[in-house]
Protein backbone atom coordinates (compact mmCIF):
# COMPACT_ATOMS: atom_id res chain seq x y z
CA UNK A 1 0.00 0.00 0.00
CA UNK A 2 1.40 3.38 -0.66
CA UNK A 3 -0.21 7.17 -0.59
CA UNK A 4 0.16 8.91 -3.89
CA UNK A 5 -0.42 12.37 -4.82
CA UNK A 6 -1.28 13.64 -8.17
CA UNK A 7 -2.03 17.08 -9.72
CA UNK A 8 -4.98 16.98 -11.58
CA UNK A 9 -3.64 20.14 -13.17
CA UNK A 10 0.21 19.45 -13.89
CA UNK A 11 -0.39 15.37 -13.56
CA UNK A 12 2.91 15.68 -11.41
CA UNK A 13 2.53 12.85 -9.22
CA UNK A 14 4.65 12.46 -5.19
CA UNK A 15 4.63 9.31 -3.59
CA UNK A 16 5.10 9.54 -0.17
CA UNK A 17 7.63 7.40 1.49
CA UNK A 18 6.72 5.90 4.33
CA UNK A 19 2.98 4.57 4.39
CA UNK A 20 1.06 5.71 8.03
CA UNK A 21 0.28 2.87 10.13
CA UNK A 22 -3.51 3.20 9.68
CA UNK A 23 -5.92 5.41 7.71
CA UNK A 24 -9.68 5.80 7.25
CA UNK A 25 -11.94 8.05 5.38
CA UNK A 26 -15.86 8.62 5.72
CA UNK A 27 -18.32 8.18 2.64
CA UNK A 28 -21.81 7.90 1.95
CA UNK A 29 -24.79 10.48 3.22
CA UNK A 30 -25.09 12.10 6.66
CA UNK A 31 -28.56 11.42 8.33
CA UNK A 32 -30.91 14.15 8.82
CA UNK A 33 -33.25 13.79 11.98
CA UNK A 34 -36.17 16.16 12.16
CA UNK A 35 -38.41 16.52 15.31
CA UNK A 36 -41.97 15.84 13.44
CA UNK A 37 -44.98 17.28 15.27
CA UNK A 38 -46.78 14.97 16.99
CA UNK A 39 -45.26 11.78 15.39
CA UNK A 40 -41.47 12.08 17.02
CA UNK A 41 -38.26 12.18 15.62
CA UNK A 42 -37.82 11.07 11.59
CA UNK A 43 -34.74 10.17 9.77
CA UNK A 44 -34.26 11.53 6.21
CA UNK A 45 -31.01 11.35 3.90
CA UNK A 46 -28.88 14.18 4.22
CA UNK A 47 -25.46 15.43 2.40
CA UNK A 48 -23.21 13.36 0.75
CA UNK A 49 -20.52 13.25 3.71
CA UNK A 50 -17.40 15.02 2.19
CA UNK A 51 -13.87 13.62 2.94
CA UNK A 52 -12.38 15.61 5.79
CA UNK A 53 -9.13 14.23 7.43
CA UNK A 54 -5.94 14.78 8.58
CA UNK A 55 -2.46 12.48 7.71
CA UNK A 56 0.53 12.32 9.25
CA UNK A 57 3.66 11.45 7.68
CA UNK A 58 7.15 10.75 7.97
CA UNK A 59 10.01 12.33 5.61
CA UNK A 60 12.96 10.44 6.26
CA UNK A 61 16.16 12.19 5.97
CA UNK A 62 17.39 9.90 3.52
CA UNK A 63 16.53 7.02 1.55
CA UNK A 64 16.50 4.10 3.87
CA UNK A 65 15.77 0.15 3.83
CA UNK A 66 11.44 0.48 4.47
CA UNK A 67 11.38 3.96 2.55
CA UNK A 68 9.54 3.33 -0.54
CA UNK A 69 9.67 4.04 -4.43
CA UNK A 70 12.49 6.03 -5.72
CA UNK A 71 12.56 8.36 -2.48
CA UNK A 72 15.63 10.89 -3.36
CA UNK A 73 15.81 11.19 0.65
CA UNK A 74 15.49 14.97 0.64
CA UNK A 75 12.78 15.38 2.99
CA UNK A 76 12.38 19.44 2.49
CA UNK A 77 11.75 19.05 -1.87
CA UNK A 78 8.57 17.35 -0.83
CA UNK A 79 7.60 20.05 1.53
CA UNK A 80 8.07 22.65 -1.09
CA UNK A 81 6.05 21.06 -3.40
CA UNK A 82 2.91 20.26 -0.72
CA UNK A 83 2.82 23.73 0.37
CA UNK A 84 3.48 24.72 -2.93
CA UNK A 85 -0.12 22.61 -4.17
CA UNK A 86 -1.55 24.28 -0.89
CA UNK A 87 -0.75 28.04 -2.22
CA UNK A 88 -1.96 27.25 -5.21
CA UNK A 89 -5.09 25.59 -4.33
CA UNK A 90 -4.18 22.82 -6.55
CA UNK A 91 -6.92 20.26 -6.75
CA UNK A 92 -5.14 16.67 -6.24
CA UNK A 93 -6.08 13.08 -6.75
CA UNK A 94 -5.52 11.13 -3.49
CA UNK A 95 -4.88 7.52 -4.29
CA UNK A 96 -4.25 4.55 -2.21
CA UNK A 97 -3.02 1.66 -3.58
CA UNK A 98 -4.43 -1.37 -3.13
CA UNK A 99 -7.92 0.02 -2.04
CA UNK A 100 -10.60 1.52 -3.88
CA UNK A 101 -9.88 5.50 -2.87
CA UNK A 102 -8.78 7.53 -5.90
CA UNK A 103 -10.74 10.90 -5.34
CA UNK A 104 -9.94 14.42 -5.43
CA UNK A 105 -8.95 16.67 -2.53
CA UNK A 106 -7.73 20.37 -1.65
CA UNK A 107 -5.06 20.47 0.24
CA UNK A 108 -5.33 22.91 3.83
CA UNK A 109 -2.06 24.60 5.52
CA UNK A 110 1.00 22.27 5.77
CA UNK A 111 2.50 21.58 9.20
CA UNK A 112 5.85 20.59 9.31
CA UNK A 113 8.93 20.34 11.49
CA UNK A 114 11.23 17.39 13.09
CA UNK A 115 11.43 15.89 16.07
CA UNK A 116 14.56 14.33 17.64
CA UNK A 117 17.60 15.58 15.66
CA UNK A 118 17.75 13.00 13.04
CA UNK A 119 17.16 15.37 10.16
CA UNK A 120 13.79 13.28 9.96
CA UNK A 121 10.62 15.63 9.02
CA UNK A 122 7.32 15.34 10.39
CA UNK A 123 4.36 16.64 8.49
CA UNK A 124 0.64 16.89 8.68
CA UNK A 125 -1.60 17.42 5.66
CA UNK A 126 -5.56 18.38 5.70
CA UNK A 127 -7.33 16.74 3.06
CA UNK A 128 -10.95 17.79 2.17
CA UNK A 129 -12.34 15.87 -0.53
CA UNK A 130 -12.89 18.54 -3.60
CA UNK A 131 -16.77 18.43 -5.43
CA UNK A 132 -16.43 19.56 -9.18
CA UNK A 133 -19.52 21.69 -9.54
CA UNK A 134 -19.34 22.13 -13.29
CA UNK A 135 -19.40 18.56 -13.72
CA UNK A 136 -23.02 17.97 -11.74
CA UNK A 137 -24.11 21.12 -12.94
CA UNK A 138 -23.64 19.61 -16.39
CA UNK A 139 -25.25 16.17 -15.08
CA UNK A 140 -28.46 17.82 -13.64
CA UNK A 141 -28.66 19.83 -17.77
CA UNK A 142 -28.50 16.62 -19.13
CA UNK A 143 -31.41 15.33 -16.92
CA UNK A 144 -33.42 18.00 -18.31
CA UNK A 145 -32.80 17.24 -21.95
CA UNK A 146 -30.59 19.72 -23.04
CA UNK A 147 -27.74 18.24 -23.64
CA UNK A 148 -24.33 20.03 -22.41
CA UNK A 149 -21.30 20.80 -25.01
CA UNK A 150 -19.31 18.04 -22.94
CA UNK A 151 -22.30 15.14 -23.62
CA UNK A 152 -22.40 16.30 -27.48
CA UNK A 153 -18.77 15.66 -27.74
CA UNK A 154 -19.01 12.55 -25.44
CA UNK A 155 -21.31 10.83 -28.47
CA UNK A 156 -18.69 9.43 -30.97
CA UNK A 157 -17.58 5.92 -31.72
CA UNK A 158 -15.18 3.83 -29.16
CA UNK A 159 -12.02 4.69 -29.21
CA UNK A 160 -8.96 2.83 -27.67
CA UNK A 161 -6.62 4.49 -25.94
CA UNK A 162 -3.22 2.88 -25.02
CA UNK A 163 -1.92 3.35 -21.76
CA UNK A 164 1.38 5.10 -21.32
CA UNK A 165 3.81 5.79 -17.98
CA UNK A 166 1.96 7.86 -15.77
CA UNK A 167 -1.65 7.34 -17.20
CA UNK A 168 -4.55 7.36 -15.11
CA UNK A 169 -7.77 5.77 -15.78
CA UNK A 170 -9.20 9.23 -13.92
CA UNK A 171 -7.18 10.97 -16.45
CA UNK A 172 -8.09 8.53 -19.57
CA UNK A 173 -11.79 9.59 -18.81
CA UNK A 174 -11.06 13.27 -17.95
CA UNK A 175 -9.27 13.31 -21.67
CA UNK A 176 -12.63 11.25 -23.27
CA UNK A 177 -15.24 12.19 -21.66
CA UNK A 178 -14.43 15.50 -19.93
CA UNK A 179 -14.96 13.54 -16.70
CA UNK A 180 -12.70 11.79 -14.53
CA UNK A 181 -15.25 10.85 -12.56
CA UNK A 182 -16.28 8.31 -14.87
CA UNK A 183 -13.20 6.20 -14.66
CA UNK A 184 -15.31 3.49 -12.70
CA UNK A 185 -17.52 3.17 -15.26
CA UNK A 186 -14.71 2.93 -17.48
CA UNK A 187 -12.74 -0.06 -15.39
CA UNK A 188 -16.26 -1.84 -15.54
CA UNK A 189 -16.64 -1.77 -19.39
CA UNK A 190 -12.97 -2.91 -19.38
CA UNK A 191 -13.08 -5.31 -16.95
CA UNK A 192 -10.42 -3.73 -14.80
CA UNK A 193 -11.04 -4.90 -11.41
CA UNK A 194 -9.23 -2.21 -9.65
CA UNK A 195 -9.43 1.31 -11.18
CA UNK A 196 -6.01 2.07 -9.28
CA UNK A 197 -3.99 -0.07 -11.50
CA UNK A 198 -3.31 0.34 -14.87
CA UNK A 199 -0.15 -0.62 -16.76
CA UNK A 200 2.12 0.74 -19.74
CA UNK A 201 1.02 -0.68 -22.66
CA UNK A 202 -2.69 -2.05 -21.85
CA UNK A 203 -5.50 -1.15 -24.23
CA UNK A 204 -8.36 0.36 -22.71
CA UNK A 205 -11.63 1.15 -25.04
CA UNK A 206 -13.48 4.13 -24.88
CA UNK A 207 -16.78 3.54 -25.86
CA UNK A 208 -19.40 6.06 -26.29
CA UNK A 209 -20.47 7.97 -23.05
CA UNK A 210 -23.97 6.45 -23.09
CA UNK A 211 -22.68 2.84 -22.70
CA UNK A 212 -20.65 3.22 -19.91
């Protein structure tokens, strides 16, 4: 399992070195209770719950035997280019191999420093998962019948795309479809069991939007 970082904007991706102990994230809909008159309390569907954690991490001085990847061992480059994403407001794909979270996320203030003299740097990162508003505002057009520009240039025949270093099936669909969010739907019509992994030189088709 590793964390992975990824500009949606630059497609610049940091893998962090040292994979926390533990993790968890929150999905689904928060629960709306109303006080009914007369009848009691009801339960109704609320919000979609968005993402909204905090990750600590350890930046290792230099490369060592449990670091992971091709870590260059200078703890401080990463920092630059975190608070660097954070400046800009950068939105990023968080992915975590080996599991099924690949979303985006904003990144809040970056808190760094060390600890015990080793040269080892500490740092804590504030994710909040990031909700593209042009794309459902596109979705709810569609549902009305007038089509968006991005669903007219969705219809056209499948296409295969062949996948390259440092593809993304988020990216693949973002490129096709003007989506990224559609790169589960894409991994199903593939067959791709996990939308996390996809290797140089694999063929993925690109069908029309309306059969995915």
């Amino acid at each position: 399992m590793q964390f992975c970082f990824r500009s949606v904007k630059t497609d610049l991706a940091l893998n962090m070195p040292v994979t926390p102990g533990e993790f968890a994230v929150e999905a689904g809909r928060s629960v709306t209770v109303l006080d009914m008159a007369q009848t009691g309390e009801a339960a109704f569907p609320g919000l979609s719950a968005l993402f909204n954690e905090q990750f600590e991490f350890l930046l290792p001085s230099e490369a060592r035997n449990y670091t992971q990847g091709d870590y260059s061992g200078d703890p401080y480059a990463m920092v630059d280019t975190l608070v660097g994403w954070s400046e800009a407001g950068e939105v990023l794909r968080l992915i975590i191999t080996d599991t099924p979270v690949n979303f985006p996320v904003l990144l809040g203030p970056v808190r760094y420093g060390e600890q015990d003299g080793t040269g080892d740097v500490y740092v804590t990162l504030t994710l909040r998962r990031y909700r593209d508003l042009a794309a459902e505002t596109a979705g709810i057009t569609a549902e009305t019948g007038n089509n968006s520009r991005s669903e007219v240039r969705a219809a056209q025949a499948e296409r295969t795309h062949t996948v390259v270093k440092g593809d993304t099936l988020w990216g693949i669909a973002r490129k096709q479809y003007g989506n990224g969010a559609l790169c589960w739907k894409l991994a199903s019509y593939n067959g791709i069991k996990n939308a996390n992994l996809i290797y140089p030189g694999q063929k993925v088709r690109c069908p029309d939007k309306s059969k995915l």
